[in-house]
C-alpha atoms as a PDB file:
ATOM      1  CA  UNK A   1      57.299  94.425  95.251  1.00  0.00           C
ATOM      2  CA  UNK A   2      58.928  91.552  97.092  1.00  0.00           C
ATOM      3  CA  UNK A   3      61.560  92.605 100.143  1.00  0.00           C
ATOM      4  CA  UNK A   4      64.953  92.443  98.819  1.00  0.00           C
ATOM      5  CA  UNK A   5      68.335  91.407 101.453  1.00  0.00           C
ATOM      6  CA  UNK A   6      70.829  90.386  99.603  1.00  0.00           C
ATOM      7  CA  UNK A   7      71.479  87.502 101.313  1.00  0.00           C
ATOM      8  CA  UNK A   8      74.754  86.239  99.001  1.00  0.00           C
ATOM      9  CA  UNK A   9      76.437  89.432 100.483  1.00  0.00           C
ATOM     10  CA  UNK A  10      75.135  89.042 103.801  1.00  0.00           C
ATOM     11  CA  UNK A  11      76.620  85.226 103.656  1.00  0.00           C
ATOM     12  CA  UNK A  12      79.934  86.436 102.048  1.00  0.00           C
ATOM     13  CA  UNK A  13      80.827  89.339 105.009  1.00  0.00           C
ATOM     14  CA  UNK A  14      79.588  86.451 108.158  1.00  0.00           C
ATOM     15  CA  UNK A  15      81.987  83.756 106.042  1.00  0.00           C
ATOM     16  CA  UNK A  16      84.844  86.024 106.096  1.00  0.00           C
ATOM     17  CA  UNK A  17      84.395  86.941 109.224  1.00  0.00           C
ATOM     18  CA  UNK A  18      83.911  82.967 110.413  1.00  0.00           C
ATOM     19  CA  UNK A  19      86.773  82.424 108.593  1.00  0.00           C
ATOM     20  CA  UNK A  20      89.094  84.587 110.693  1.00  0.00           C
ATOM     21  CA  UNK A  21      87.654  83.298 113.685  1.00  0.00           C
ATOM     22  CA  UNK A  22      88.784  79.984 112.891  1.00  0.00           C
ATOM     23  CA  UNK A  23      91.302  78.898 115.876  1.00  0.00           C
ATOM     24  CA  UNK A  24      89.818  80.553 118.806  1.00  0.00           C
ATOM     25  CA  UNK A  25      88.609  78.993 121.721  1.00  0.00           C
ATOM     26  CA  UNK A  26      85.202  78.056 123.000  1.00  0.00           C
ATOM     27  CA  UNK A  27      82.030  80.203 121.172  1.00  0.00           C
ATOM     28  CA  UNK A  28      84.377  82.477 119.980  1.00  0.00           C
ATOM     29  CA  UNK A  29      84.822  80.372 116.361  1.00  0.00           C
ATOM     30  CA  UNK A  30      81.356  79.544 115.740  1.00  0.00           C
ATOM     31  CA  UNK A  31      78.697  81.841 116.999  1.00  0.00           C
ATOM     32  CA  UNK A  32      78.519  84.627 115.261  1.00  0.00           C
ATOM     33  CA  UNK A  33      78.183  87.557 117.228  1.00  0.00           C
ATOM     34  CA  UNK A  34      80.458  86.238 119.867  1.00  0.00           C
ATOM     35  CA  UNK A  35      83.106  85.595 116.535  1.00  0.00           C
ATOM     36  CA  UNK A  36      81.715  89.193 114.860  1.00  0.00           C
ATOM     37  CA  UNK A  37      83.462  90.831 118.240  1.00  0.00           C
ATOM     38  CA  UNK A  38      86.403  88.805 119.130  1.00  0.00           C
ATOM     39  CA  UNK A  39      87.541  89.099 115.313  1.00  0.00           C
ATOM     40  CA  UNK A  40      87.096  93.147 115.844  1.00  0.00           C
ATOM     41  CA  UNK A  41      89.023  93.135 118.828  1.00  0.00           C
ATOM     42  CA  UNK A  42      91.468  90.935 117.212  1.00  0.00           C
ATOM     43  CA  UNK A  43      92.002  93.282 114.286  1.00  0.00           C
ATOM     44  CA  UNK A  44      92.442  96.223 116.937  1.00  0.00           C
ATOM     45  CA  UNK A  45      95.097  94.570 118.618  1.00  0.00           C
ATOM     46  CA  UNK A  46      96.687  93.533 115.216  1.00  0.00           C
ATOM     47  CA  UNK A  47      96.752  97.650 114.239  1.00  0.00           C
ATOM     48  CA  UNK A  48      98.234  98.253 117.664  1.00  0.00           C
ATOM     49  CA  UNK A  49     100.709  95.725 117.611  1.00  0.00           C
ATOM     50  CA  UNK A  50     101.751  96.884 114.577  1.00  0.00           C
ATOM     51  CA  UNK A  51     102.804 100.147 115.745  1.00  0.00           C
ATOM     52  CA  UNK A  52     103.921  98.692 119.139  1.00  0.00           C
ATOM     53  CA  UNK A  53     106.695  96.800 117.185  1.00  0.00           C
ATOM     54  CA  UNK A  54     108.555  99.378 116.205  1.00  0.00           C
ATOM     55  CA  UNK A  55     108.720 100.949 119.447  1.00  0.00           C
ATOM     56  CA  UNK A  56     109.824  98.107 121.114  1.00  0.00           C
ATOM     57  CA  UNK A  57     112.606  97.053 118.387  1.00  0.00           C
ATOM     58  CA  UNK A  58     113.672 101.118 118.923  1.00  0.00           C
ATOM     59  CA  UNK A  59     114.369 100.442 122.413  1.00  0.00           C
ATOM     60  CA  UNK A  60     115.974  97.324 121.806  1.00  0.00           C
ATOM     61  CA  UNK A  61     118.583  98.965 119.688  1.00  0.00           C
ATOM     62  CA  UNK A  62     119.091 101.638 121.782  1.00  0.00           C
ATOM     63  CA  UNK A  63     120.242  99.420 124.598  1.00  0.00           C
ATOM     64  CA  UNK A  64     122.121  97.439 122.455  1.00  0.00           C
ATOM     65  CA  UNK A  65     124.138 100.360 121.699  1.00  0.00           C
ATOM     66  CA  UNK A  66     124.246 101.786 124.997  1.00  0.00           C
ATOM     67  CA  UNK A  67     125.451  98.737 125.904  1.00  0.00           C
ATOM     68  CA  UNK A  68     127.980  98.739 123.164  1.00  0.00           C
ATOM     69  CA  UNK A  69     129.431 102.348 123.819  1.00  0.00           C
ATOM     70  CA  UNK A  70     129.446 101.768 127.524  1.00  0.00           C
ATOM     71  CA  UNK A  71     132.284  99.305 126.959  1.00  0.00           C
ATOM     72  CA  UNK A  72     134.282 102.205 124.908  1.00  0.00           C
ATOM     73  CA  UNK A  73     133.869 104.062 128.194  1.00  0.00           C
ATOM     74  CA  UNK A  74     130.942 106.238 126.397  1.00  0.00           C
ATOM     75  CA  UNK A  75     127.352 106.669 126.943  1.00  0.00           C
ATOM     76  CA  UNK A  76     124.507 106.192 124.345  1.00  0.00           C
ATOM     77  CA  UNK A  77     123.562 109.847 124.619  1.00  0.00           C
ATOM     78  CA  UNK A  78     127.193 111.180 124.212  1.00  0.00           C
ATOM     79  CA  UNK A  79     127.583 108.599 121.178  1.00  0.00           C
ATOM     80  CA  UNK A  80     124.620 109.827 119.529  1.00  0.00           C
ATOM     81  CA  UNK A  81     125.459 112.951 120.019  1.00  0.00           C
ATOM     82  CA  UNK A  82     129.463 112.761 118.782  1.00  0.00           C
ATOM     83  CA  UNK A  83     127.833 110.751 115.562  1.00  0.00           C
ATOM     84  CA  UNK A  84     125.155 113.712 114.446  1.00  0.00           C
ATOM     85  CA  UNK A  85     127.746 116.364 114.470  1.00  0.00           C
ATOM     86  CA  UNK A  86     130.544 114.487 112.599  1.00  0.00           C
ATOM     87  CA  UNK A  87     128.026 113.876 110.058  1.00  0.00           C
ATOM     88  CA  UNK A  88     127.788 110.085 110.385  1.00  0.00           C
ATOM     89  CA  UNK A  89     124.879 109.127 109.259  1.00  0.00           C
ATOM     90  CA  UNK A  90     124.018 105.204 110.770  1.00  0.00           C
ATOM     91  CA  UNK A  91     120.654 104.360 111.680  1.00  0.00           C
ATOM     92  CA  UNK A  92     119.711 102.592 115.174  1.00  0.00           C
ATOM     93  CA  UNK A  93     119.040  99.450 113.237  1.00  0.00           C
ATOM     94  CA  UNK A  94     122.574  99.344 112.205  1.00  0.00           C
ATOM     95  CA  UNK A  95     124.736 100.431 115.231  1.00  0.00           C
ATOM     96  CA  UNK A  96     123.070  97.650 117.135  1.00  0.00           C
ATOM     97  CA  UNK A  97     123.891  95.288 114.613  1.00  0.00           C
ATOM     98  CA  UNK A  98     127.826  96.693 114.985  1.00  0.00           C
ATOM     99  CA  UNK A  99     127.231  96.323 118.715  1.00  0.00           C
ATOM    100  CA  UNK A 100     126.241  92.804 118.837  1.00  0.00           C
ATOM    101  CA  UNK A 101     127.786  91.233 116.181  1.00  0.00           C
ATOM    102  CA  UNK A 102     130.615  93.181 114.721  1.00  0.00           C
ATOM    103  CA  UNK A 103     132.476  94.138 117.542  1.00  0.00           C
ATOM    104  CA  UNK A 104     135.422  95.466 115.835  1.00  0.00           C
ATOM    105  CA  UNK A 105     133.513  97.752 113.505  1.00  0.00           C
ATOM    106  CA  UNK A 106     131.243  98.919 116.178  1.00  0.00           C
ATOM    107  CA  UNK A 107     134.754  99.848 117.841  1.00  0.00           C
ATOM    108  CA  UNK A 108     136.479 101.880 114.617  1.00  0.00           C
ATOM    109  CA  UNK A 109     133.195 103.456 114.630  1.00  0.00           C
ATOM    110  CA  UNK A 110     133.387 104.663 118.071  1.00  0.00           C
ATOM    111  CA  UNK A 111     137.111 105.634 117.791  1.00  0.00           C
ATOM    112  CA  UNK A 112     136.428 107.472 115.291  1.00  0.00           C
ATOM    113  CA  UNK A 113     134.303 110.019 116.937  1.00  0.00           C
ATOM    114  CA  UNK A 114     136.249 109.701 120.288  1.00  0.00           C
END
């Protein structure tokens, strides 16, 4: 019986992987073990920068606010902390908003749990 490989598969996978190598620099884009293991990497770094994002956005708004309360004569902690036990229930994402962009709001909101 004659050796099967499957080469249409084999062609498909190296194609799609070619085809996200497309763009790089040097052997990188067109040799294919070189591409095979830059595109892997790639893909890492993708995951991990996906989850990196978040964290750095977190901190972001954090200082935003701290930034924010500190001209109420508050810190971030003590903000926080006032705005869990009164029940108020606003997100990083949106106090750093108030912070930067509505001023005034960001204020009533710290006034009210002065």
């Amino acid at each position: 019986m004659p050796r099967s490989v499957n080469s249409v598969a084999s062609r498909a996978r190296r194609k799609k992987v070619m085809k996200m190598a497309r763009g790089y620099y040097g052997a990188r884009k067109n040799v294919w073990t070189v591409a095979k293991n830059a595109v892997e990497k790639g893909l890492l770094y993708s995951y991990e920068g996906r989850k990196q994002r978040k964290r750095q956005f977190r901190r972001l708004w954090i200082q935003r606010i701290n930034a924010g309360a500190r001209q109420h004569g508050m810190s971030y902690s003590a903000l926080m902390g006032k705005l869990n036990a009164q029940g108020i229930e606003l997100n990083r994402k949106v106090l750093a908003d108030l912070a930067m962009n509505h001023p005034e709001a960001f204020k009533a909101v710290v006034d009210k749990v002065k």
